[in-house]
N, C-alpha and C. Protein backbone atom coordinates (compact mmCIF):
# COMPACT_ATOMS: atom_id res chain seq x y z
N UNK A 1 -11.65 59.50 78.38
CA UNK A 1 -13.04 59.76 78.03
C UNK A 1 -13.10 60.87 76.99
N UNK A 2 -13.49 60.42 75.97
CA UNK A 2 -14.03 61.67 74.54
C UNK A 2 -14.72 62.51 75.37
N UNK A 3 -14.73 63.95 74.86
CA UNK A 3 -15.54 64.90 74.56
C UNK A 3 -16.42 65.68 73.50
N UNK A 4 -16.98 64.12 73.21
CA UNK A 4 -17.73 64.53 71.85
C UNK A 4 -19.14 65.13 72.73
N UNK A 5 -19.71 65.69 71.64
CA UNK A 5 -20.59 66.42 71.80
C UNK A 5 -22.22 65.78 71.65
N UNK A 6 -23.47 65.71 72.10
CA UNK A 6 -24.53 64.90 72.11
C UNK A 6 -25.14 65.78 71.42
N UNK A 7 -25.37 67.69 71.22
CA UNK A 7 -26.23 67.96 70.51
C UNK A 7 -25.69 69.44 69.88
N UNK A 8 -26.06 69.55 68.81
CA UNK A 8 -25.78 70.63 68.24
C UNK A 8 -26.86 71.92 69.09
N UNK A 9 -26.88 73.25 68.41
CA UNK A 9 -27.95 74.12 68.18
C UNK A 9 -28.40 73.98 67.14
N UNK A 10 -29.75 74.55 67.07
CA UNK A 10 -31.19 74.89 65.85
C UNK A 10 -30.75 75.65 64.77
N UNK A 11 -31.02 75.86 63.72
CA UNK A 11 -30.31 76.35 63.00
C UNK A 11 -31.08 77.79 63.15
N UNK A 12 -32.84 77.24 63.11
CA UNK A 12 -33.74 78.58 63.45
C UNK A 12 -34.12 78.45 64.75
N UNK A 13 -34.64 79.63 65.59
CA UNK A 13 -35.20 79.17 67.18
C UNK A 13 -34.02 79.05 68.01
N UNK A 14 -34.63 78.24 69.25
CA UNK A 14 -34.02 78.29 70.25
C UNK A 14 -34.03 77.02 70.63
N UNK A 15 -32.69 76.14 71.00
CA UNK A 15 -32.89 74.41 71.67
C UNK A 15 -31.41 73.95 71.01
N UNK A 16 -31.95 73.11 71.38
CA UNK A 16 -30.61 72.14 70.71
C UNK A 16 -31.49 70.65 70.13
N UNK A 17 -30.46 70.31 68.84
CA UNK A 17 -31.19 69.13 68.06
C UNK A 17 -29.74 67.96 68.79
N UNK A 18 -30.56 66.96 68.90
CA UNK A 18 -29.74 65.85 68.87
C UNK A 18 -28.68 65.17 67.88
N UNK A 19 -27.56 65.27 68.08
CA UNK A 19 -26.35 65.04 67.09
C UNK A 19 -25.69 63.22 67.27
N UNK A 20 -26.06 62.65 68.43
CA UNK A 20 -25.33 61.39 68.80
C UNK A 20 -26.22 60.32 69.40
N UNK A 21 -26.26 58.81 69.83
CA UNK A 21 -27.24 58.41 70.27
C UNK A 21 -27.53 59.04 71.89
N UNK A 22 -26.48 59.44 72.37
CA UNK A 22 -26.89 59.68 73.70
C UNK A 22 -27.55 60.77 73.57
N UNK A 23 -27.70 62.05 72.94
CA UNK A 23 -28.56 62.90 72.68
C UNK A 23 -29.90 62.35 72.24
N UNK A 24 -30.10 61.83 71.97
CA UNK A 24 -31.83 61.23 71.55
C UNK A 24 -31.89 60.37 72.75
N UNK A 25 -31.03 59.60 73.45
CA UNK A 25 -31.53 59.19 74.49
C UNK A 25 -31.94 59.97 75.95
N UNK A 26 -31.11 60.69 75.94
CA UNK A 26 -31.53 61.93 76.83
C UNK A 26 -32.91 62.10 76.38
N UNK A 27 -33.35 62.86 74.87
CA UNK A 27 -34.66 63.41 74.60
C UNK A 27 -35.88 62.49 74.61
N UNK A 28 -35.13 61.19 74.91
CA UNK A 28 -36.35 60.15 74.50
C UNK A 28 -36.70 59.99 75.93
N UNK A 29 -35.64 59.74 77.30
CA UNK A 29 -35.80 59.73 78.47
C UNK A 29 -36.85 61.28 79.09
N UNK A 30 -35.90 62.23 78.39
CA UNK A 30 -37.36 63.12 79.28
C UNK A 30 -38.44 63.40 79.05
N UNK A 31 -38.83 62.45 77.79
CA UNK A 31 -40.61 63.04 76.84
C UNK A 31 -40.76 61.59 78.09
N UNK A 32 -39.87 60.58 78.03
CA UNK A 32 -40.96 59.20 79.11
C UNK A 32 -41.21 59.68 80.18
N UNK A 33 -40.37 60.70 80.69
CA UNK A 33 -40.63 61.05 82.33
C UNK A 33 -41.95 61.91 82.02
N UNK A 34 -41.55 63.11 81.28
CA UNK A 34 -42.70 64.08 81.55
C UNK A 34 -43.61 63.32 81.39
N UNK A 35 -44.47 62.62 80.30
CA UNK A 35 -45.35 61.78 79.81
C UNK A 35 -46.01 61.04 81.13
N UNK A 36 -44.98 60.40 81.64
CA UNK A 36 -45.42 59.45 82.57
C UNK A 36 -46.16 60.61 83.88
N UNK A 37 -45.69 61.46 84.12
CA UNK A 37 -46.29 62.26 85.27
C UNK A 37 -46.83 62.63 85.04
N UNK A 38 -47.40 63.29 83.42
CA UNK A 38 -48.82 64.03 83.41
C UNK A 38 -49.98 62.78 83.07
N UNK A 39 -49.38 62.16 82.79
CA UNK A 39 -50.73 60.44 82.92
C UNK A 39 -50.96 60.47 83.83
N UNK A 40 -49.78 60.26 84.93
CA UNK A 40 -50.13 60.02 86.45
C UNK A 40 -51.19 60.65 86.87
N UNK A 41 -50.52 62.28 87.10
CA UNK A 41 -51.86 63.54 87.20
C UNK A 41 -52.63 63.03 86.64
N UNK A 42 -52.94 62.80 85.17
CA UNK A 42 -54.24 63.16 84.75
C UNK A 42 -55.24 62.05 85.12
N UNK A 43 -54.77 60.70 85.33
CA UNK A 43 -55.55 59.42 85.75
C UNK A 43 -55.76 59.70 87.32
N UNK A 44 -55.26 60.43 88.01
CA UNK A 44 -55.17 60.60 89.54
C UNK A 44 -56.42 61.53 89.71
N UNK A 45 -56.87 62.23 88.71
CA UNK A 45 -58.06 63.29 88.81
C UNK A 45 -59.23 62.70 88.43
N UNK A 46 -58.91 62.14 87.26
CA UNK A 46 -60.00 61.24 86.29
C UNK A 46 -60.61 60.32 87.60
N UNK A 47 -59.68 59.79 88.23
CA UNK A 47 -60.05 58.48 89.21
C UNK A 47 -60.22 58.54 90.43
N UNK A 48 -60.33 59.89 90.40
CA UNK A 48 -60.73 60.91 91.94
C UNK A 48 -59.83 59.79 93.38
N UNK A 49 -58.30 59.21 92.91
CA UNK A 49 -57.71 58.83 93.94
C UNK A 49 -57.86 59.25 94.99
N UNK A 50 -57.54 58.85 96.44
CA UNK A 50 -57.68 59.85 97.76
C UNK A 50 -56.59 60.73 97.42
N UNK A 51 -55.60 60.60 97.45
CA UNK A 51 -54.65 61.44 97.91
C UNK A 51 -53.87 62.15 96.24
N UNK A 52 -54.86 62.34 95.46
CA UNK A 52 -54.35 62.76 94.25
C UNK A 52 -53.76 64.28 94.20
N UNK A 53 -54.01 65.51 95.13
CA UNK A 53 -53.63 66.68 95.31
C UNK A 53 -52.17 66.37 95.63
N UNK A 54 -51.46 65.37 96.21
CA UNK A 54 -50.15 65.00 96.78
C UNK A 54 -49.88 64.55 95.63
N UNK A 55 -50.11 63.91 95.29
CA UNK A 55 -49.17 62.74 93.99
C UNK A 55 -49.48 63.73 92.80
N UNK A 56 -50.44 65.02 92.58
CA UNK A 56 -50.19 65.59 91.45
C UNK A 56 -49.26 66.54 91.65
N UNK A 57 -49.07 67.05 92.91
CA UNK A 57 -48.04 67.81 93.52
C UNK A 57 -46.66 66.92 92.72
N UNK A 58 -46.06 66.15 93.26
CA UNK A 58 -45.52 65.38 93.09
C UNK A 58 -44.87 65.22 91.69
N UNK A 59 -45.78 65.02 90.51
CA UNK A 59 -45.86 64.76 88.91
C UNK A 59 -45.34 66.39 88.61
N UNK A 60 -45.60 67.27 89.24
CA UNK A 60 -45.51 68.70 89.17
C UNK A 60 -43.57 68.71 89.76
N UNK A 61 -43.38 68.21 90.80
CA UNK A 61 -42.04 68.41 91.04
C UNK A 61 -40.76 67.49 89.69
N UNK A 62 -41.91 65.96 89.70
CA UNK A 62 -40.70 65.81 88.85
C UNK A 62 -41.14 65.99 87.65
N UNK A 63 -41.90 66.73 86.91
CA UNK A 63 -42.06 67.22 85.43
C UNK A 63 -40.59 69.03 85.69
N UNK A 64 -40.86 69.36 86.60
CA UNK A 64 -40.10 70.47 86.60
C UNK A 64 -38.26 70.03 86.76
N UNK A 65 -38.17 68.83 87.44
CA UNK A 65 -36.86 68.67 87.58
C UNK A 65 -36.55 67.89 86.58
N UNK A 66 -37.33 67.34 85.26
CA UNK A 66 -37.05 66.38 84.24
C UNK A 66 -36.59 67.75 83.54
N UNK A 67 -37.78 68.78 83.81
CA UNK A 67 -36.66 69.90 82.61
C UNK A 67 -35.87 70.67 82.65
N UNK A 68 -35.86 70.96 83.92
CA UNK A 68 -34.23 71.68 84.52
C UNK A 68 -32.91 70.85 84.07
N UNK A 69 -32.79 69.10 84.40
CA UNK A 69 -31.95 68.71 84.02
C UNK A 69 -31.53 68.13 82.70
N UNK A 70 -32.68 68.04 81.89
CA UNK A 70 -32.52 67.83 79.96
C UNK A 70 -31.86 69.36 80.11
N UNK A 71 -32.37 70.67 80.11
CA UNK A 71 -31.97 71.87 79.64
C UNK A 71 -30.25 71.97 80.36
N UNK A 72 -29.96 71.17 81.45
CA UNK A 72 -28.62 71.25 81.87
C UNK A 72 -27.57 71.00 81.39
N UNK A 73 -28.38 69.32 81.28
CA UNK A 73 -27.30 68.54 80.18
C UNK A 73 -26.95 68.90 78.49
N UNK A 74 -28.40 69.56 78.05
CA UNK A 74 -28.31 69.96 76.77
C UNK A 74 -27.37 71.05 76.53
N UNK A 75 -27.18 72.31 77.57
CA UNK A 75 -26.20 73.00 77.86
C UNK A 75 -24.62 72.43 77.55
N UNK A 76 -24.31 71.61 78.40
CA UNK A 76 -23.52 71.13 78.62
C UNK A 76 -22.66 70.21 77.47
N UNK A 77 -23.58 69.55 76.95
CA UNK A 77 -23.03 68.71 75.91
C UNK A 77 -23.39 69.11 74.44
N UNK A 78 -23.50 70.62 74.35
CA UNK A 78 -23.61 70.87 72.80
C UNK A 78 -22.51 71.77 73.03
N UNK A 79 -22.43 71.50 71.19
CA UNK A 79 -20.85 72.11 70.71
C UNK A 79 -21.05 73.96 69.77
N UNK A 80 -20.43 73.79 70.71
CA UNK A 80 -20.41 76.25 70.53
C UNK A 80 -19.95 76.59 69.16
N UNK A 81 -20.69 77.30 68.83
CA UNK A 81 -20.61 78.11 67.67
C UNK A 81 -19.32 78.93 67.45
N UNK A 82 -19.01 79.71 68.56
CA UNK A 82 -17.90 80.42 68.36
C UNK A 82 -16.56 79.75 68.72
């Protein structure tokens, strides 16, 4: 198994840019997740669901664990400066 690398660093700022397809697929996977849970939330309020305080709870856990693990992997699979 290669150890190529999925994303560089920014040249300005702070992040990492996508260098390979699996790096844009990563970034493309966690804009669908987050996306999808704040629709969720936001149609769950709009549509005064019963149990929308739970399921926005919910959109809240996995919007936070979509970005703990992009920022993990992005860690992980970019290539160091020094």
């Amino acid at each position: 198994m290669s150890n190529r690398y999925w994303f560089r660093p920014k040249s300005f700022g702070y992040g990492w840019t996508p260098i390979s397809w699996e790096g844009w697929a990563v970034t493309l996977g966690s804009m669908v997740v987050t996306m999808a849970a704040i629709l969720t939330a936001v149609f769950a309020e709009v549509h005064r669901w019963p149990d929308r305080r739970s399921l926005q709870a919910t959109c809240l856990i996995v919007f936070v664990a979509t970005l703990i693990a992009t920022i993990v992997v992005s860690r992980t699979k970019t290539e160091c400066d020094g």
